[in-house]
C-alpha atoms as a PDB file:
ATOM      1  CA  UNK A   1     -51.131 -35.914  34.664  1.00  0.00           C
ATOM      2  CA  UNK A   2     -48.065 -37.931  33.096  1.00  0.00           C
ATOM      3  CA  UNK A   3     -49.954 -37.828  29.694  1.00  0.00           C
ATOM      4  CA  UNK A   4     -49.791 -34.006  29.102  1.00  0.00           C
ATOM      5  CA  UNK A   5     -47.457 -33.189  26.423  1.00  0.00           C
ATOM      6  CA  UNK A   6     -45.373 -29.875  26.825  1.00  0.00           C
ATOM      7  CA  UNK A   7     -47.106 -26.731  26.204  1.00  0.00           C
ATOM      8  CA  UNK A   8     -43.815 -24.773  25.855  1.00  0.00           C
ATOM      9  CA  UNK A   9     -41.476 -25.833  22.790  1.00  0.00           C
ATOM     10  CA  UNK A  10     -37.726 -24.780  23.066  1.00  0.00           C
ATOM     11  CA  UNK A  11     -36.186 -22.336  19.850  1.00  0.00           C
ATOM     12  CA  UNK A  12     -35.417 -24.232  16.757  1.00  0.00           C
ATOM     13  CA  UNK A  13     -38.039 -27.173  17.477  1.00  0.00           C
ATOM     14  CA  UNK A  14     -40.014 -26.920  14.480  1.00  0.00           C
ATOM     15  CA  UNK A  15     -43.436 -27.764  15.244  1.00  0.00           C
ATOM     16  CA  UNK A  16     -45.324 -30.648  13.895  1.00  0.00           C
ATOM     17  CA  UNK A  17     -44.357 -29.942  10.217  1.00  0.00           C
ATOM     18  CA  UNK A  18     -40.685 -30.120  10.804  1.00  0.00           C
ATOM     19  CA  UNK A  19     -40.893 -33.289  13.208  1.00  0.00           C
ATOM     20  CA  UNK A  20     -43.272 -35.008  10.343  1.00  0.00           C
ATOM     21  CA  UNK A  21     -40.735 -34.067   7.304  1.00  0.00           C
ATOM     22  CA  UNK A  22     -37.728 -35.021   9.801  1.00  0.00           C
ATOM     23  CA  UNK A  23     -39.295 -38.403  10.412  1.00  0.00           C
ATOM     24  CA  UNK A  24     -40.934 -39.248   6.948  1.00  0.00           C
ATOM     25  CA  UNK A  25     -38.151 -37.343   4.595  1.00  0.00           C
ATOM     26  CA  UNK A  26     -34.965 -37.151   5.913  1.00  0.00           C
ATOM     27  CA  UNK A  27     -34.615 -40.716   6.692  1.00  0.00           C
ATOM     28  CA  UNK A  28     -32.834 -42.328   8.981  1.00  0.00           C
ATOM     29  CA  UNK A  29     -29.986 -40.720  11.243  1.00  0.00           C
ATOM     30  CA  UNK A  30     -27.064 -43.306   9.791  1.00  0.00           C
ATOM     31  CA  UNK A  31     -26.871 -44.799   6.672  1.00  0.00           C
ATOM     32  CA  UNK A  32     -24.443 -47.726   6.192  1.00  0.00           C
ATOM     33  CA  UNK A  33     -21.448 -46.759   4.247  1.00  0.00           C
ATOM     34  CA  UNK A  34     -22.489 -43.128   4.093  1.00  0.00           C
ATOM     35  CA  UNK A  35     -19.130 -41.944   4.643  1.00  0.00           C
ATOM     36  CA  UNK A  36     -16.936 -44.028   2.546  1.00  0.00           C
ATOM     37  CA  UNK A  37     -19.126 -44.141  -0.353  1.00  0.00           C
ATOM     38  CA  UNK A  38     -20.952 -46.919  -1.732  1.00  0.00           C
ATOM     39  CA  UNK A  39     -18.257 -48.627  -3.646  1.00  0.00           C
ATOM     40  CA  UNK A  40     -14.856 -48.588  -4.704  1.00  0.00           C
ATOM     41  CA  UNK A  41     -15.293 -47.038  -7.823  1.00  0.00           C
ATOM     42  CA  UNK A  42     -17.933 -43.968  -5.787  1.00  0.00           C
ATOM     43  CA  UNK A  43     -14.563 -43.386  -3.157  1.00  0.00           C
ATOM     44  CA  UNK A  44     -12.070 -43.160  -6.159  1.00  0.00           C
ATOM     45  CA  UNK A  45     -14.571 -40.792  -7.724  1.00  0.00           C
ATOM     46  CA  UNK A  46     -15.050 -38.575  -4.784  1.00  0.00           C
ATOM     47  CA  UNK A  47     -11.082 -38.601  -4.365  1.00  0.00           C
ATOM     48  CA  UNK A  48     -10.530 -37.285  -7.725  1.00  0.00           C
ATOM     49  CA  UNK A  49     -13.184 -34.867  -7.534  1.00  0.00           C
ATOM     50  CA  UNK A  50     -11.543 -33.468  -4.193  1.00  0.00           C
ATOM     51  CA  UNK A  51      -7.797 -33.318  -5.799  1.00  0.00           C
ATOM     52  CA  UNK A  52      -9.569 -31.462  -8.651  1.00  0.00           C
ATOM     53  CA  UNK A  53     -10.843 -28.724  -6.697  1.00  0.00           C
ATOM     54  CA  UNK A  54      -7.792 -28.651  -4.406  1.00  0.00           C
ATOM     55  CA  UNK A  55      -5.824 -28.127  -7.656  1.00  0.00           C
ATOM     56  CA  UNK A  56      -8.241 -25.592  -8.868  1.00  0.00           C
ATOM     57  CA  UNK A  57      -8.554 -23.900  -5.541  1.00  0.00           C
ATOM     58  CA  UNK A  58      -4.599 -23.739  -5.721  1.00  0.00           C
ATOM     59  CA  UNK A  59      -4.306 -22.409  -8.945  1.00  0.00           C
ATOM     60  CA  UNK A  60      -6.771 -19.545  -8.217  1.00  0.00           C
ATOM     61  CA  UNK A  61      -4.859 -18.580  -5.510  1.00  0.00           C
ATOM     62  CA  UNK A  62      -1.848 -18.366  -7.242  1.00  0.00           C
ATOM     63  CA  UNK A  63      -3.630 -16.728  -9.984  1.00  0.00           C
ATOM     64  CA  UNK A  64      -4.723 -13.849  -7.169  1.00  0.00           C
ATOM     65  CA  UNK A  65      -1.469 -13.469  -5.941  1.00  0.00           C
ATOM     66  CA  UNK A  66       0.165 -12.618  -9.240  1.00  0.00           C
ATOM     67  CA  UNK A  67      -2.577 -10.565  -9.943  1.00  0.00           C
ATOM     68  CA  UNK A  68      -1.594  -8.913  -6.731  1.00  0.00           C
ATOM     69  CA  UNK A  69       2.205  -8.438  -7.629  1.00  0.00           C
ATOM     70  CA  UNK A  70       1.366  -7.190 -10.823  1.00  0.00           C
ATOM     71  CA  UNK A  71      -0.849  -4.363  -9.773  1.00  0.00           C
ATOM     72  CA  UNK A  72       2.363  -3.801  -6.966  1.00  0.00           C
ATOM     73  CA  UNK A  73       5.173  -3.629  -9.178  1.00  0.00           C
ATOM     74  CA  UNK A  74       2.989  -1.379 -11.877  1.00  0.00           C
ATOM     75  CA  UNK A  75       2.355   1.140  -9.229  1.00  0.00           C
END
């Protein structure tokens, strides 16, 4: 009696094809250095990348905004 599996299966389980491709293709739950990037040069990367975006983000913003005053004052 200790040997049945579970007949019921609680939402979002998967079923045997998500617990396979879990196991077999998404590979292991930590990866060493996952977070701060292989190397030196991979963290200096990503840290550029993210300052370019911020500034791009920023700059859209601002470019909304004015937009926004513009169509304001013209009214």
């Amino acid at each position: 009696m200790s040997d049945e599996k579970p007949t019921t299966k609680s939402p979002g389980e998967g079923g045997r094809l998500m617990a396979w491709a879990f196991r077999n293709l998404a590979g292991p739950p930590e990866v060493q250095g996952a977070v701060q990037g292989g190397s030196t040069h991979a963290r200096e990367g990503w840290k550029q990348d993210l300052e370019r975006r911020k500034q791009w983000s920023l700059e859209q913003r601002e470019r909304k905004r004015a937009e926004r005053e513009a169509r304001r004052a013209g009214r």
